[in-house]
Protein backbone atom coordinates (compact mmCIF):
# COMPACT_ATOMS: atom_id res chain seq x y z
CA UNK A 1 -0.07 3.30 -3.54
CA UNK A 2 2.18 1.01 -2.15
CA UNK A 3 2.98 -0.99 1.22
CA UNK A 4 3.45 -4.45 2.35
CA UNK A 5 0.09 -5.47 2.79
CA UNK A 6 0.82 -8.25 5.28
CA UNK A 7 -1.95 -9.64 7.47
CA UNK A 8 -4.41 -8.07 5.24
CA UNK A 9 -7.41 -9.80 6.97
CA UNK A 10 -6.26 -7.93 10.10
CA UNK A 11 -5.93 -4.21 8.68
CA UNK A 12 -9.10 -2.24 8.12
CA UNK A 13 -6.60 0.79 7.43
CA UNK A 14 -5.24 -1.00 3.87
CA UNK A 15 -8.44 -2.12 2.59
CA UNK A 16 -9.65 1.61 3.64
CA UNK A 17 -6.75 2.30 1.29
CA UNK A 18 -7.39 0.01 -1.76
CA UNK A 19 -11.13 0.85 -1.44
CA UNK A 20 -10.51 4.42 -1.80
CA UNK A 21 -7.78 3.78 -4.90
CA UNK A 22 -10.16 1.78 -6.60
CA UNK A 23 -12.85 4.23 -6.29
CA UNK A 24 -10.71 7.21 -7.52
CA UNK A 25 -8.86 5.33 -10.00
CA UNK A 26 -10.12 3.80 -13.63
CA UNK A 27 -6.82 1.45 -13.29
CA UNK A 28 -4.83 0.73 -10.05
CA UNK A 29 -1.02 0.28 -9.29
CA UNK A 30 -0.51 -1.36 -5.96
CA UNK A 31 3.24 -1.65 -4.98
CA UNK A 32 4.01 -4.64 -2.97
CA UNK A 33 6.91 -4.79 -1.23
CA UNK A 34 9.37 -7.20 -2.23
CA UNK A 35 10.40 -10.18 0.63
CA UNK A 36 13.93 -8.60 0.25
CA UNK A 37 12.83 -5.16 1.14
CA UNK A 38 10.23 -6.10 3.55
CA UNK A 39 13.15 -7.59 5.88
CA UNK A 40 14.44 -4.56 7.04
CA UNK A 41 10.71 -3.84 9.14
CA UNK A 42 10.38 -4.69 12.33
CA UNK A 43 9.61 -7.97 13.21
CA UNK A 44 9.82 -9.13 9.51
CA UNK A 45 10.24 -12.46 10.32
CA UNK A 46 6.48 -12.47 11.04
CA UNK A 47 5.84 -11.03 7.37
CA UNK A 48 3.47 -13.34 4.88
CA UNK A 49 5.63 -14.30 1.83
CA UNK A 50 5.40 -11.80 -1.11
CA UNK A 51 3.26 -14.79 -2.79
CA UNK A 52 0.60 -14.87 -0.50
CA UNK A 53 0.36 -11.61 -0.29
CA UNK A 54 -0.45 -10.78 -3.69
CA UNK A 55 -3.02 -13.55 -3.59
CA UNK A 56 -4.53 -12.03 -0.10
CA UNK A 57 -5.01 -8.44 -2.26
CA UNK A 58 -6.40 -9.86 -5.07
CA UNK A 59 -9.25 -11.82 -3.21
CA UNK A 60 -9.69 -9.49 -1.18
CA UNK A 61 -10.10 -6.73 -4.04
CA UNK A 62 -12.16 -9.28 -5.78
CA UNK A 63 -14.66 -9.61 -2.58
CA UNK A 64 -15.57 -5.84 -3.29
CA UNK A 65 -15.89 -6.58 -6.65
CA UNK A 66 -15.31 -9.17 -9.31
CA UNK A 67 -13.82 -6.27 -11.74
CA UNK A 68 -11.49 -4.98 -9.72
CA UNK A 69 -8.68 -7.75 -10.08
CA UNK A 70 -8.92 -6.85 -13.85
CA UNK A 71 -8.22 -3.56 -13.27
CA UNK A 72 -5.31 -3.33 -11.18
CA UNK A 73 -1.48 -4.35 -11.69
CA UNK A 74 0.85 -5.24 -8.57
CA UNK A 75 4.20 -3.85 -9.14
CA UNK A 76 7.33 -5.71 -6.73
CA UNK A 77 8.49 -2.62 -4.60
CA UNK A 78 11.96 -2.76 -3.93
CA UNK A 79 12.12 0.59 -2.51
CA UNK A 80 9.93 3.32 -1.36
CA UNK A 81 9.21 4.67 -4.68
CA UNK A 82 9.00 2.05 -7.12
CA UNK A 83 7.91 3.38 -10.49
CA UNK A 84 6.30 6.14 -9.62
CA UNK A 85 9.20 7.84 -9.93
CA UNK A 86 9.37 7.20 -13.40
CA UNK A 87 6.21 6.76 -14.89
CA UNK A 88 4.30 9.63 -16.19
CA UNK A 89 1.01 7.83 -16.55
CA UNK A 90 0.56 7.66 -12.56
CA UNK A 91 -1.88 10.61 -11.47
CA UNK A 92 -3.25 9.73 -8.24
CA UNK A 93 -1.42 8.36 -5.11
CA UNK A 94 -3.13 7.52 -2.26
CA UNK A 95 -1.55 7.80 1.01
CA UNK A 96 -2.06 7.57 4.75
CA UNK A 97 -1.73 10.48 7.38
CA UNK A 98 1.07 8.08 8.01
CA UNK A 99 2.83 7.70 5.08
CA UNK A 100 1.72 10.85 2.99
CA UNK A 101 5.31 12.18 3.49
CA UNK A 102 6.70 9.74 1.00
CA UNK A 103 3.83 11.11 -1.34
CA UNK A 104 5.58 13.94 -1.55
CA UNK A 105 8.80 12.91 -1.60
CA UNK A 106 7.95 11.02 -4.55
CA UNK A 107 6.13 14.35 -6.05
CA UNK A 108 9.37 16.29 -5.46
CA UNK A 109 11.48 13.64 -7.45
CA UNK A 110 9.14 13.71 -10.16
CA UNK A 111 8.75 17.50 -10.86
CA UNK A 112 13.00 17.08 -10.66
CA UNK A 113 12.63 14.59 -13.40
CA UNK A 114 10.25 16.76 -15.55
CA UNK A 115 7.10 14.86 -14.25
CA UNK A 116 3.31 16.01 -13.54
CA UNK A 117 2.99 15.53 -9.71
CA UNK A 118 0.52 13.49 -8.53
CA UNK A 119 -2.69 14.03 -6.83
CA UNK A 120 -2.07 12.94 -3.65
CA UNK A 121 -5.48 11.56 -1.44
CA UNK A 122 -4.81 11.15 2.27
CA UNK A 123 -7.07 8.83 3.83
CA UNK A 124 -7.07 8.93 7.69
CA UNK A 125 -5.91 6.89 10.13
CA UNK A 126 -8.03 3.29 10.80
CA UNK A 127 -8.48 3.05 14.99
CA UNK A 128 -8.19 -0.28 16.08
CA UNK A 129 -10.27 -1.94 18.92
CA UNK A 130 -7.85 -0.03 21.56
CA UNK A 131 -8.22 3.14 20.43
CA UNK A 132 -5.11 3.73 18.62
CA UNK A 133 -4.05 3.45 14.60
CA UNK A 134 -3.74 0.09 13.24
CA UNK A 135 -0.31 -0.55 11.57
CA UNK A 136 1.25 -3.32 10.43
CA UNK A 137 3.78 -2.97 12.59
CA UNK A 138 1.31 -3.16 15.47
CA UNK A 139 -0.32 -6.75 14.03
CA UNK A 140 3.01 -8.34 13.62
CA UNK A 141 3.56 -7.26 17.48
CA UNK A 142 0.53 -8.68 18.66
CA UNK A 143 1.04 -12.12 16.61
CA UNK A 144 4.84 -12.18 18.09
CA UNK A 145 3.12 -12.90 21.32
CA UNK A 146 0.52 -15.23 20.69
C-alpha cells in the first residue's frame, strides 16, 4: 500500500487501511510519500513532514499491536508505484475504492515486466462525520481554515 499518511490521527480511512494490510499480510510494505512528491497535492503546504509521518504510522501501528512495527518496512515513495513495480516478493496490495485504479495500473506494469500480479484488497470508503468519504485532501481543507 502506499499514500501520504498525513494527519493520521484524523483519518479512520488509513488506519482502516493499515489494519486490514496487517491482518492479510505476514510482513507489510507501506509506501510513504516522499516531501518532494507530496508537494504537488493540494494544499501541500499543510502536509506533516515525511519525518513525522513515519513516526505517526509506526505508533500508531504499534497502538494495535506491539509486533506490528517489527513487521513492517516504510519504503520513501517518490512516485505512484514505488517498488512494487519491481519487486516480485509483493503479493498483496491493498487499496481504496479510491485509489484501486493505481492497483491495477501497477498489476498491468508488472505482468509487462514478467511479474505475478498482485492480489489486490479494496477496502471501502471511511464516511466522515458529514456523511461523505474522508480524504486527506478533505483534512488538509478543513485545517486551511481553522
Amino acid at each position: 500500500m502506499g499514500g501520504t499518511f498525513d494527519h493520521l490521527h484524523l483519518h479512520d480511512g488509513h488506519k482502516l487501511l493499515l489494519k486490514t494490510a496487517f491482518r492479510l499480510g505476514k510482513h507489510v510494505a507501506i509506501g510513504l510519500v516522499t516531501d518532494e512528491f507530496a508537494k504537488e497535492k493540494e494544499f501541500a503546504n499543510l502536509i506533516e513532514p515525511y519525518t513525522v509521518r513515519e513516526k505517526n504510522i509506526i505508533k500508531y501501528i504499534s497502538s494495535i499491536n506491539p509486533e506490528y512495527s517489527n513487521r513492517c518496512t516504510i519504503i520513501p515513495l517518490k512516485d505512484s508505484f514505488g517498488p512494487s513495480i519491481t519487486n516480485p516478493d509483493i503479493e498483496i496490495h491493498v487499496s481504496s475504492e479510491e485509489t484501486y485504479k493505481v492497483a491495477f495500473e501497477i498489476n498491468e506494469i508488472r505482468a509487462q515486466r514478467g511479474l505475478q500480479r498482485m492480489v489486490i484488497v479494496i477496502i471501502p470508503l471511511v464516511l466522515g462525520e458529514d456523511g461523505t468519504r474522508i480524504s486527506s485532501t478533505k483534512i488538509r481543507k478543513k485545517l486551511s481554515k481553522l
